[in-house]
C-alpha atoms as a PDB file:
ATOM      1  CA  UNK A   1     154.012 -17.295  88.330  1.00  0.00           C
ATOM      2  CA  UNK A   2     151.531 -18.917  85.866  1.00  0.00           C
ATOM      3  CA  UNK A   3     152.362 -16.285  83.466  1.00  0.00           C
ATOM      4  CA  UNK A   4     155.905 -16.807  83.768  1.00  0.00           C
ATOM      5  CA  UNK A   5     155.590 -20.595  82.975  1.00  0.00           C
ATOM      6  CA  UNK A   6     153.657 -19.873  80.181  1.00  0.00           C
ATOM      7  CA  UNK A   7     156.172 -17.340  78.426  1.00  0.00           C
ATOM      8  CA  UNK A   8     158.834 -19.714  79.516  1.00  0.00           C
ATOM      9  CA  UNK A   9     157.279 -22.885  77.424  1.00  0.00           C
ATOM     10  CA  UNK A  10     156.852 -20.089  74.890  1.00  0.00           C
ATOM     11  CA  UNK A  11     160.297 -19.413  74.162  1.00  0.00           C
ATOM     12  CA  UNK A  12     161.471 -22.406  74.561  1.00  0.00           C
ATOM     13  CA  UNK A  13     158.724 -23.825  71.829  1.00  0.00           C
ATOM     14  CA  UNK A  14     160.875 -21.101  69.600  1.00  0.00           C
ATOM     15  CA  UNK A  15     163.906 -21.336  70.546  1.00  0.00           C
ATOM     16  CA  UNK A  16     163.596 -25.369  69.724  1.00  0.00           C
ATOM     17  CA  UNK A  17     161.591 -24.287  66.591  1.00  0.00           C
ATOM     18  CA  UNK A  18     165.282 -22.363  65.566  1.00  0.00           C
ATOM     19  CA  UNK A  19     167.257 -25.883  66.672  1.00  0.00           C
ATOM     20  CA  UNK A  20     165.142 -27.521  64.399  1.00  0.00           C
ATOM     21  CA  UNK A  21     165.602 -26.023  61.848  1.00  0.00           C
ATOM     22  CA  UNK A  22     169.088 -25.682  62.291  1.00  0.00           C
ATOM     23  CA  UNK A  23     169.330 -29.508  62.911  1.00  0.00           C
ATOM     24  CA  UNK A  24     167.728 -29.683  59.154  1.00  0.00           C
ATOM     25  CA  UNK A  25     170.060 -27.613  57.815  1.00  0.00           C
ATOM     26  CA  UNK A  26     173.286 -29.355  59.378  1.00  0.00           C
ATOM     27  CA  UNK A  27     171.870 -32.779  58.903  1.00  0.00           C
ATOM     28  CA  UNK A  28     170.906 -32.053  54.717  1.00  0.00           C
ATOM     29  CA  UNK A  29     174.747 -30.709  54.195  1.00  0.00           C
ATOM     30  CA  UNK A  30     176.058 -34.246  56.219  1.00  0.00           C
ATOM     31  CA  UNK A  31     173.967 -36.482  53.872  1.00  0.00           C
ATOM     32  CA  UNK A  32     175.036 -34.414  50.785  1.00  0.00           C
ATOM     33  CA  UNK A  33     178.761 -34.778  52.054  1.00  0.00           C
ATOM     34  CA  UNK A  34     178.659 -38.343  52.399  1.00  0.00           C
ATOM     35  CA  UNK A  35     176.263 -39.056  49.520  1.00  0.00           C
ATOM     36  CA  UNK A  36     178.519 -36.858  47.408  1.00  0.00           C
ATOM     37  CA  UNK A  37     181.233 -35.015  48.303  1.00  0.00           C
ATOM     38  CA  UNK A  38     182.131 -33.041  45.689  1.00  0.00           C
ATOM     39  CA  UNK A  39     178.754 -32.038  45.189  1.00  0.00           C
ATOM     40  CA  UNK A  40     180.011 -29.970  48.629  1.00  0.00           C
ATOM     41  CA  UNK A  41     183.463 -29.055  46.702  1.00  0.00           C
ATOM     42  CA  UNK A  42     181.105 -27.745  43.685  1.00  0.00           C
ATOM     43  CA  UNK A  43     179.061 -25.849  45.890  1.00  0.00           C
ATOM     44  CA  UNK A  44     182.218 -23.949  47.386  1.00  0.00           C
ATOM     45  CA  UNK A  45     183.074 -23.414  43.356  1.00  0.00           C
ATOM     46  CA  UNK A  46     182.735 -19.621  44.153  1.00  0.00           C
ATOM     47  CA  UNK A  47     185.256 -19.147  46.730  1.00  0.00           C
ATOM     48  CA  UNK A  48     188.550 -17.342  44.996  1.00  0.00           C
ATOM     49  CA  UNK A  49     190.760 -20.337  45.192  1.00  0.00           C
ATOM     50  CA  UNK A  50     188.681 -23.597  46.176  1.00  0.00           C
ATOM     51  CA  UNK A  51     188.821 -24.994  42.332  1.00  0.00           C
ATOM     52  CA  UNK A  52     192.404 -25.482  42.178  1.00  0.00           C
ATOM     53  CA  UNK A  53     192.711 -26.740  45.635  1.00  0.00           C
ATOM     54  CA  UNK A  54     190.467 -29.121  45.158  1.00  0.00           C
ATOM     55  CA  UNK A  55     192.715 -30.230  41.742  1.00  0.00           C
ATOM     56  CA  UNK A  56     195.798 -30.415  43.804  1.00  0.00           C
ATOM     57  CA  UNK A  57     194.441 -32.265  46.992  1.00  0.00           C
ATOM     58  CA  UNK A  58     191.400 -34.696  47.185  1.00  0.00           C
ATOM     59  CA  UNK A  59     188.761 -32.494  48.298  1.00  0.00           C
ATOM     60  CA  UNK A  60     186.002 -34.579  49.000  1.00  0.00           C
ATOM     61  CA  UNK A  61     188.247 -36.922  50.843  1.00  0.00           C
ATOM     62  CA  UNK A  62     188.973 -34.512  53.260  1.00  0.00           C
ATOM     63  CA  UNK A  63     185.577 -33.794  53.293  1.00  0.00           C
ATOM     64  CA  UNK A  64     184.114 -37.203  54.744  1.00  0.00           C
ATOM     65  CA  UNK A  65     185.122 -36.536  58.665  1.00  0.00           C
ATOM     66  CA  UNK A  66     182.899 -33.650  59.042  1.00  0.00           C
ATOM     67  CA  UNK A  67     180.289 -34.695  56.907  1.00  0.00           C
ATOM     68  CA  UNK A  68     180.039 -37.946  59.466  1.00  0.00           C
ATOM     69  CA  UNK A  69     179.925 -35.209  62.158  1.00  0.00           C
ATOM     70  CA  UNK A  70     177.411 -32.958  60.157  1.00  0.00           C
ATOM     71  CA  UNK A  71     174.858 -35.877  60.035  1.00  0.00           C
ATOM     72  CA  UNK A  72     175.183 -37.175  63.639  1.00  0.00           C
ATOM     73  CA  UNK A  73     175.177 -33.616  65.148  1.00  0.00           C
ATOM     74  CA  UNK A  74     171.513 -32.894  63.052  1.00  0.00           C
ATOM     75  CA  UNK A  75     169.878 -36.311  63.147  1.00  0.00           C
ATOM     76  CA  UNK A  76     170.765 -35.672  67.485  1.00  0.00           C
ATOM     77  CA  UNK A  77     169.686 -32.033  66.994  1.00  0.00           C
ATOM     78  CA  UNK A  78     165.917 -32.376  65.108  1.00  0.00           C
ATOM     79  CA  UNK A  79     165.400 -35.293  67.967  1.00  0.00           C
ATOM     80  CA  UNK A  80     166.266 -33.822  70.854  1.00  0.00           C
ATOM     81  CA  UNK A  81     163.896 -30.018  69.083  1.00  0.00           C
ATOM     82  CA  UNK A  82     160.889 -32.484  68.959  1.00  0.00           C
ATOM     83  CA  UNK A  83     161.880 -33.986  72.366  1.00  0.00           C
ATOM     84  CA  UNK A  84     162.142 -30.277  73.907  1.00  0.00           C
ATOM     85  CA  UNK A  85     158.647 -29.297  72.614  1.00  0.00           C
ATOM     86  CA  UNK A  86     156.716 -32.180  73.480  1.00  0.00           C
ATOM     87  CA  UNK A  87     158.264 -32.123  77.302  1.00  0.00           C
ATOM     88  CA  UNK A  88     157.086 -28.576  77.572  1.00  0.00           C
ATOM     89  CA  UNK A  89     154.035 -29.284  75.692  1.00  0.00           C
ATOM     90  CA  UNK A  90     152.877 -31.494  77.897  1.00  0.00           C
ATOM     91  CA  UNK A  91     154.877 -30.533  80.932  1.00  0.00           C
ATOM     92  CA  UNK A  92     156.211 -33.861  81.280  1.00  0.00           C
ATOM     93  CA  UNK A  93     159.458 -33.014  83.693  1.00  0.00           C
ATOM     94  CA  UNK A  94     161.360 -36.277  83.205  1.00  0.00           C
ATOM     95  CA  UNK A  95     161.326 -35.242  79.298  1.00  0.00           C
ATOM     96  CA  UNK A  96     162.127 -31.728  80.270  1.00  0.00           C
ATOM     97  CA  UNK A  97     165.072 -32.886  82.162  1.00  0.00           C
ATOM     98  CA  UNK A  98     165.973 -35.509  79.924  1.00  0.00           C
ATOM     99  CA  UNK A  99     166.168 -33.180  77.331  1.00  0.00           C
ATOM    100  CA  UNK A 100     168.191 -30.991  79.199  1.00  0.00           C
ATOM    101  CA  UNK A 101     171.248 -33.349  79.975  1.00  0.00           C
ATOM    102  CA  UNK A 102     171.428 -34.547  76.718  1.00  0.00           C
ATOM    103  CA  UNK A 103     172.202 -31.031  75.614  1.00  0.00           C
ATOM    104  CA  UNK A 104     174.351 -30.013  78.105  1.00  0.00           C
ATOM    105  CA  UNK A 105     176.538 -32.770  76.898  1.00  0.00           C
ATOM    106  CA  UNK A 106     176.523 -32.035  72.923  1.00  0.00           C
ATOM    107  CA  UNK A 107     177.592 -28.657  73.898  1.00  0.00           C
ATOM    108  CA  UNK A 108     180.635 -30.048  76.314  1.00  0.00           C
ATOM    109  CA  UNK A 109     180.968 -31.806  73.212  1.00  0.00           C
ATOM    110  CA  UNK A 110     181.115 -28.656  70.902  1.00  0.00           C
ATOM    111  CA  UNK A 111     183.401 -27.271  72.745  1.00  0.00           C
ATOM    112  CA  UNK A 112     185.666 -30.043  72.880  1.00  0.00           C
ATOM    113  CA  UNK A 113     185.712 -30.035  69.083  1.00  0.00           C
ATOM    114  CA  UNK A 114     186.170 -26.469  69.155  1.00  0.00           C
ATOM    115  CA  UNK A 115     189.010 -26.600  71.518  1.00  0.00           C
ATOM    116  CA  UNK A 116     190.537 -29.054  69.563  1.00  0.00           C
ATOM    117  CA  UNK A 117     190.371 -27.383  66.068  1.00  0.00           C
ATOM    118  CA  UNK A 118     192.031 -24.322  68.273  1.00  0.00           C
ATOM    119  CA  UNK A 119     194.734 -26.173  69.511  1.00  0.00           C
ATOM    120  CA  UNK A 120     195.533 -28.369  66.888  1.00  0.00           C
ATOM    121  CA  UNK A 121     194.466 -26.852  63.603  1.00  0.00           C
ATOM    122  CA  UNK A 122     196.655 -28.940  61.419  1.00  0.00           C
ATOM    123  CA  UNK A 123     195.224 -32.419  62.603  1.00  0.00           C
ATOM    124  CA  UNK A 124     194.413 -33.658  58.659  1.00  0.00           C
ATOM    125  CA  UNK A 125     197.901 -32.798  57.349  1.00  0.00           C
ATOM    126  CA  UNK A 126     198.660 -36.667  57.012  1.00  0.00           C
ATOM    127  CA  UNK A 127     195.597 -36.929  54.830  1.00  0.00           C
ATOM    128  CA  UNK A 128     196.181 -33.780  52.981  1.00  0.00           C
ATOM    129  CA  UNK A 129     199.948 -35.332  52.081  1.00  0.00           C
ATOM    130  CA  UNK A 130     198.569 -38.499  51.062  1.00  0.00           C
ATOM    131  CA  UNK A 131     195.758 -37.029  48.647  1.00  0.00           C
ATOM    132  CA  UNK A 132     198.603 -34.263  47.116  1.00  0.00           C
ATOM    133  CA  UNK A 133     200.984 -37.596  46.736  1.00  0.00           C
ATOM    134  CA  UNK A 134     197.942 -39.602  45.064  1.00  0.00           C
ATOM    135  CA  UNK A 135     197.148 -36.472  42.716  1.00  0.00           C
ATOM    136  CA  UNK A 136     200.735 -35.946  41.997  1.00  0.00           C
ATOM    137  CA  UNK A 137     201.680 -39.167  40.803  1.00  0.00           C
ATOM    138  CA  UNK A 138     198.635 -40.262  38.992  1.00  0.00           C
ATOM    139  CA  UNK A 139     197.830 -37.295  36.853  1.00  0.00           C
ATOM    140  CA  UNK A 140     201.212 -35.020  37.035  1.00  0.00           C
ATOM    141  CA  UNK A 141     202.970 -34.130  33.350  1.00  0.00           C
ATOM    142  CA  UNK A 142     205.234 -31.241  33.072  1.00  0.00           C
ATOM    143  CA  UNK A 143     205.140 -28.070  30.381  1.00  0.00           C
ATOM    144  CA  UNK A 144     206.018 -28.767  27.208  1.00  0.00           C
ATOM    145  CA  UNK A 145     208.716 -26.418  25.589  1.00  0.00           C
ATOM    146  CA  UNK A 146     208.608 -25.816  21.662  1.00  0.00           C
ATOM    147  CA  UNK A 147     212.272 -23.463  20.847  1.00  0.00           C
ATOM    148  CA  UNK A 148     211.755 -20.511  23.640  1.00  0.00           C
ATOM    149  CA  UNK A 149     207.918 -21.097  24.102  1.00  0.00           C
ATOM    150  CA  UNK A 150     206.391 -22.886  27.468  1.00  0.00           C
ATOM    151  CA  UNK A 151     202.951 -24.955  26.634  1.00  0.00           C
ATOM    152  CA  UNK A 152     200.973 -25.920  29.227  1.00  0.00           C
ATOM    153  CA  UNK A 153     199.534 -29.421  29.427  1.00  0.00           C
ATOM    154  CA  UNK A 154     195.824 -30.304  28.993  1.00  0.00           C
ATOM    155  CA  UNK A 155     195.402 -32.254  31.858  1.00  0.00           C
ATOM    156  CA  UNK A 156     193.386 -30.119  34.875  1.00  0.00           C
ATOM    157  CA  UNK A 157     194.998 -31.316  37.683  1.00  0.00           C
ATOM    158  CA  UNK A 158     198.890 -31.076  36.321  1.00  0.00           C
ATOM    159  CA  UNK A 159     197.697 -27.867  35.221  1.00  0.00           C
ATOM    160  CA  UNK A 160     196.846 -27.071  38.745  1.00  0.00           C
ATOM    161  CA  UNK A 161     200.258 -27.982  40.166  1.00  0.00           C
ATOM    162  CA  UNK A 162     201.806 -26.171  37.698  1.00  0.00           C
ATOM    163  CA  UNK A 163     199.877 -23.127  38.597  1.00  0.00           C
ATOM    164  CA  UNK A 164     200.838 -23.955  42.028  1.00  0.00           C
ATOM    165  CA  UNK A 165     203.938 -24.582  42.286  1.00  0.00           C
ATOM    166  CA  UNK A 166     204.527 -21.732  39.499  1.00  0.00           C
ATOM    167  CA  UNK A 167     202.722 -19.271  41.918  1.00  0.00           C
ATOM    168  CA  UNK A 168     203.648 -20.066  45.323  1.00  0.00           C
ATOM    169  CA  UNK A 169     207.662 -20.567  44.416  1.00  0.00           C
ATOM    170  CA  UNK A 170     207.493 -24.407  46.237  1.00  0.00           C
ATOM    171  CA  UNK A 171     207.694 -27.699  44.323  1.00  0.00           C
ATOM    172  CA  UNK A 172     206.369 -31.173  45.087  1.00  0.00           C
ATOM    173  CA  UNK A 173     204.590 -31.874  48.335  1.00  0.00           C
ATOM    174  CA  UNK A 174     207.705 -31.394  50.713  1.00  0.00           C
ATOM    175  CA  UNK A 175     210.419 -30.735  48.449  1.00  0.00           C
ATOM    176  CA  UNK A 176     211.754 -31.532  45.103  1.00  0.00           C
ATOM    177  CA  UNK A 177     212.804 -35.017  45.649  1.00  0.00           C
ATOM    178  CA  UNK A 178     209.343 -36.154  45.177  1.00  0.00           C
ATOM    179  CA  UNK A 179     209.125 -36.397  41.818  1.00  0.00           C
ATOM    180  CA  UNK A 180     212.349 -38.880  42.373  1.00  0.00           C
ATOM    181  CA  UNK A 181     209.433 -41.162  43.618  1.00  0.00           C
ATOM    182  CA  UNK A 182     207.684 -41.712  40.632  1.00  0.00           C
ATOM    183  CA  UNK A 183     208.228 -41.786  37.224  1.00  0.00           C
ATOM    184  CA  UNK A 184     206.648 -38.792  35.031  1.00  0.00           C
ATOM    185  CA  UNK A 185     207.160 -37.700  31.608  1.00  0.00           C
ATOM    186  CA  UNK A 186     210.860 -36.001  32.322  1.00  0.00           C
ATOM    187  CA  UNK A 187     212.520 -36.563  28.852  1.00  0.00           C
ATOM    188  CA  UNK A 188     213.196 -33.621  26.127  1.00  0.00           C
ATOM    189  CA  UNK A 189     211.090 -31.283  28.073  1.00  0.00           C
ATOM    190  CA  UNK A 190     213.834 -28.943  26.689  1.00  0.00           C
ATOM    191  CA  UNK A 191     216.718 -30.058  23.740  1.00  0.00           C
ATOM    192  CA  UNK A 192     219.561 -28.925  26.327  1.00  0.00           C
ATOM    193  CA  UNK A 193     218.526 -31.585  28.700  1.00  0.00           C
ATOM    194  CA  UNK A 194     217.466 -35.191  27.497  1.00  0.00           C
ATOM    195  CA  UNK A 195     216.199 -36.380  31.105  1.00  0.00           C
ATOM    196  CA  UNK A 196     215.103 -33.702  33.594  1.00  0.00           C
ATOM    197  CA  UNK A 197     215.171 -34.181  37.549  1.00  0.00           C
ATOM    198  CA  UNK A 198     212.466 -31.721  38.261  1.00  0.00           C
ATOM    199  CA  UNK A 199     209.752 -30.249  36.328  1.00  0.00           C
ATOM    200  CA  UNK A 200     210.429 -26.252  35.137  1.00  0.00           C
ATOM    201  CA  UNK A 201     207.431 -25.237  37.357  1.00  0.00           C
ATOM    202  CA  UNK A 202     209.689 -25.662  40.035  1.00  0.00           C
ATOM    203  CA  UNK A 203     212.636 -23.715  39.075  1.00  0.00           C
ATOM    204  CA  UNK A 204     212.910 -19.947  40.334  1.00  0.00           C
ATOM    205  CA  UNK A 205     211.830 -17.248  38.459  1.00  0.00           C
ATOM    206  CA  UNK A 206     213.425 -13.322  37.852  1.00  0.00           C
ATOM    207  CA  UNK A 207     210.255 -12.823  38.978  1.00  0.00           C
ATOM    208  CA  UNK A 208     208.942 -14.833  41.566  1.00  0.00           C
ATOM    209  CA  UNK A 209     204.975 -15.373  43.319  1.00  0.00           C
ATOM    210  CA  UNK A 210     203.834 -13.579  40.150  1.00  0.00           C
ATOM    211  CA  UNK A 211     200.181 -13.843  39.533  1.00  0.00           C
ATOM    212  CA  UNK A 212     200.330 -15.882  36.196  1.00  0.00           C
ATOM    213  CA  UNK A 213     202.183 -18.480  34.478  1.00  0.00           C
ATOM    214  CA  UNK A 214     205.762 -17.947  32.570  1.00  0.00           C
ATOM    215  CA  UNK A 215     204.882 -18.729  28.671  1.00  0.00           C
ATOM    216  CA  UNK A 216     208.631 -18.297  27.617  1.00  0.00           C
ATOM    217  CA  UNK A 217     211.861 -19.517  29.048  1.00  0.00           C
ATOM    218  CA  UNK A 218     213.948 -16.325  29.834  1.00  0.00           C
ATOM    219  CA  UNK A 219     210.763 -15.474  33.002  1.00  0.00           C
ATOM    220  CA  UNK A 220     213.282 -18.442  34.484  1.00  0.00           C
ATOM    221  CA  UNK A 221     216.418 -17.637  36.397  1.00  0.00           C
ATOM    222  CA  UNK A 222     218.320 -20.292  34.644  1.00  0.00           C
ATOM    223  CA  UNK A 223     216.154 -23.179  33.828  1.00  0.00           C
ATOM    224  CA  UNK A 224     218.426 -25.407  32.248  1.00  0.00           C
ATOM    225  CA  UNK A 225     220.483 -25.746  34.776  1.00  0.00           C
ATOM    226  CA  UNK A 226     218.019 -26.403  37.075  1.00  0.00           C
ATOM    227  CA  UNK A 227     216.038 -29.092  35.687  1.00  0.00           C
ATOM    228  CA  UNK A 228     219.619 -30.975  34.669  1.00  0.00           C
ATOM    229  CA  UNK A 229     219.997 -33.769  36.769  1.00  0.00           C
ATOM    230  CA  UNK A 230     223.631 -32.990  36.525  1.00  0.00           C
ATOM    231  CA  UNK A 231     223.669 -30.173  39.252  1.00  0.00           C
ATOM    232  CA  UNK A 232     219.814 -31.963  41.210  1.00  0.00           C
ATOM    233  CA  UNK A 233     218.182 -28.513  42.961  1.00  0.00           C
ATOM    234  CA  UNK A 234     220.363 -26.013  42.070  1.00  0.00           C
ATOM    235  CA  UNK A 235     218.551 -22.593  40.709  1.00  0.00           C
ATOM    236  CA  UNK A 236     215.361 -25.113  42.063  1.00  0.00           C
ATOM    237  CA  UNK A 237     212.649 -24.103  44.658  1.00  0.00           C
ATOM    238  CA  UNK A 238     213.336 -26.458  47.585  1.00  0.00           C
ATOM    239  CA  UNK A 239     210.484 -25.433  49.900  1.00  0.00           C
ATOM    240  CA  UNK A 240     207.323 -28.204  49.608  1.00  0.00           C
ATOM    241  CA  UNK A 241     203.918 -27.011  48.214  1.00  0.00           C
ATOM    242  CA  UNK A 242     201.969 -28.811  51.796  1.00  0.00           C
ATOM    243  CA  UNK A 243     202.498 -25.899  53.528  1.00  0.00           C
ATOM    244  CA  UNK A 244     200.367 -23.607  51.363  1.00  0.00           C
ATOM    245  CA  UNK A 245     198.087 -26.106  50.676  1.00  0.00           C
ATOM    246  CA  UNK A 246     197.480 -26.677  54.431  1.00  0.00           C
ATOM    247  CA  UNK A 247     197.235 -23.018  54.911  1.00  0.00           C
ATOM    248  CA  UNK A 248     194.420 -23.286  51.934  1.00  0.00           C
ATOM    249  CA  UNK A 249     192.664 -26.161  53.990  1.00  0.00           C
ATOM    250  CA  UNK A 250     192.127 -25.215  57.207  1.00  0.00           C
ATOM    251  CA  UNK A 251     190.791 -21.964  56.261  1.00  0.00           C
ATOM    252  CA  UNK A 252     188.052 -23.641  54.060  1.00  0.00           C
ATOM    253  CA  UNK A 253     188.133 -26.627  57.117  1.00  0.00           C
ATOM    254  CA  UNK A 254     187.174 -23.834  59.362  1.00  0.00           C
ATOM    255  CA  UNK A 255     183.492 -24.434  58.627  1.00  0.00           C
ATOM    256  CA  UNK A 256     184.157 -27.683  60.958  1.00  0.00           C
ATOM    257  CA  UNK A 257     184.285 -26.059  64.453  1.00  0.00           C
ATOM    258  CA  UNK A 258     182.523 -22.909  63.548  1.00  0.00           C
ATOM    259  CA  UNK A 259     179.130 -24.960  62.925  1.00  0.00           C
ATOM    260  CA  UNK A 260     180.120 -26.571  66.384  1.00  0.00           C
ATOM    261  CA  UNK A 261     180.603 -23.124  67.662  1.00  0.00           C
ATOM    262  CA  UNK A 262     176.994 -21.671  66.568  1.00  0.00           C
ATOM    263  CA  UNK A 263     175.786 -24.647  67.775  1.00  0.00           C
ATOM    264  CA  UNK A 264     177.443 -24.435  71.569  1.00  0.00           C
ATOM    265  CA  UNK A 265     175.688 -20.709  71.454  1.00  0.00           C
ATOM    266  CA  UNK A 266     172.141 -22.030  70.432  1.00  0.00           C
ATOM    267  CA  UNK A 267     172.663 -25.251  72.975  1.00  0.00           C
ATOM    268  CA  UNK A 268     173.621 -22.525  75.823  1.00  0.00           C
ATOM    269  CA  UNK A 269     170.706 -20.493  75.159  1.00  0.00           C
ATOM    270  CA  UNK A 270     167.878 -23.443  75.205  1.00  0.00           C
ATOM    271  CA  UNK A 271     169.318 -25.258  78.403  1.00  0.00           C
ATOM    272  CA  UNK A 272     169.066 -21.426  79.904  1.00  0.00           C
ATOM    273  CA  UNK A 273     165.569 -21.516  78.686  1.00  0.00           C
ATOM    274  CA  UNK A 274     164.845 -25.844  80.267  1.00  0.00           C
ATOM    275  CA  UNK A 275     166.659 -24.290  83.474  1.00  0.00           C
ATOM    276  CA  UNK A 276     164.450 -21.438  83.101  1.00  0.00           C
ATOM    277  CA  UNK A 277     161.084 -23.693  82.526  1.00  0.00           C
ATOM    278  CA  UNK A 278     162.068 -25.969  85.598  1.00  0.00           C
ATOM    279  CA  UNK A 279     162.749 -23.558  88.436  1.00  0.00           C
ATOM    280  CA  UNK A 280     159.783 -21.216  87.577  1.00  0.00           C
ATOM    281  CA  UNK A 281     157.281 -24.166  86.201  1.00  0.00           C
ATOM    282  CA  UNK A 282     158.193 -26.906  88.840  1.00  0.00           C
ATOM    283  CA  UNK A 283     154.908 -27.827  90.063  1.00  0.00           C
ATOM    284  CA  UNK A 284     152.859 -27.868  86.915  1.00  0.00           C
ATOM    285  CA  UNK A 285     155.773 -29.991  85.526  1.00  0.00           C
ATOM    286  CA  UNK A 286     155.126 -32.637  87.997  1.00  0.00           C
END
């Protein structure tokens, strides 16, 4: 039995050594997240993708709920290693058992968030709206057109819905009457029309979803007519850019409830090992 006790403190002195560190790791990416976020967006720079997202939807903004859970979950986590070692240490069992509620209910609440990214996985769409409206009408110009030939302005961001919207076949955030919202630089875009309803990035192409950007007027089905407020939406993609962009977001946002996943594991396997410590090591505990 003594033996027992002893490997038991053991692994639980490593497996709290691993939650430790893990705690350190979680807690440094919550401060950097709230500290500054797109210091987090910058550091996701390499995934195919993330850097125009993050120019057609506020990033970072997104970023501040699980950065506040980031930082509680590892300040909790490196408290509750050192509390975990020091029960066993000095085979204290109030500590022991302390220490083992407490973790038993950050991975109920693990789950929870788990089970609630899994049921719900759209839950920030209202935000993600909000920040493509924001970008949209602050920073938004349209293509300029010189005779047949499409320019593209210097401005990242309008650049980036361009691309988008270009790409993906949508326009605006739910449909083309956005830009009816706000005003934007719709005049003489092209000499056939003096005062456009929609920008040409949102008109259909001959060709459409193609991997690159149109850099003369005939890639366009019949763009005229479908920037002309005359005839609003006709020859016009009518389908809203949120959806892809929501599509884009919870697949990076799925760093949220795997962290509280791996977590739930690691929390399962060290109350195991308290349960473990407190049947086997009762009497030396007390």
């Amino acid at each position: 039995m003594p033996c027992k006790g002893r490997l038991a403190e053991f692994v639980l002195h490593v497996t709290n050594l691993v939650y430790f560190c893990s705690g350190i790791a979680i807690l440094t990416v919550g401060a950097i997240g709230l500290s500054s976020p797109s210091t987090i967006v910058n550091m996701l720079s390499y995934v195919p993708g993330i850097s125009t997202l993050s120019q057609v939807v506020y990033l970072s903004g997104i970023a501040y709920g699980p950065s506040v859970y980031l930082t509680v979950i590892g300040s909790l986590v490196i408290v509750l290693s050192f509390m975990g070692c020091g029960g066993a240490f000095k085979r204290k069992h109030h500590i022991v058992m302390v220490f083992g509620l407490i973790t038993l209910l950050m991975m109920l609440f693990n789950i929870c968030v788990v089970m609630f990214y899994a049921i719900d996985p759209y839950y920030i769409q209202g935000t993600v709206e909000t920040n493509m409206y924001k970008i949209l009408e602050q920073d938004f110009t349209p293509v300029k057109i010189t005779g047949s030939t499409i320019t593209q302005p210097s401005n990242e961001n309008a650049a980036a819905w361009i691309m988008m919207q270009s790409e993906q076949s949508c326009c605006g955030v739910k449909g083309p009457e956005d830009y009816m919202t706000f005003d934007w630089n719709s005049t003489n875009i092209i000499s056939a029309v003096s005062n456009a309803t929609i920008p040409p990035s949102c008109c259909l192409q001959i060709t459409p979803n193609s991997s690159y950007l149109p850099t003369d007027i005939s890639a366009y089905v019949n763009l005229t007519t479908c920037i002309s407020s005359i005839n609003p939406y006709m020859d016009a993609n009518t389908q809203g850019c949120v959806n892809y962009v929501m599509a884009e977001v919870t697949r990076y946002d799925l760093i949220y409830p795997v962290v509280a996943a791996g977590l739930t594991g690691l929390q399962a396997i060290i109350l195991c090992m308290t349960m473990w410590l407190l049947v086997i090591h009762m009497d030396r505990l007390r």
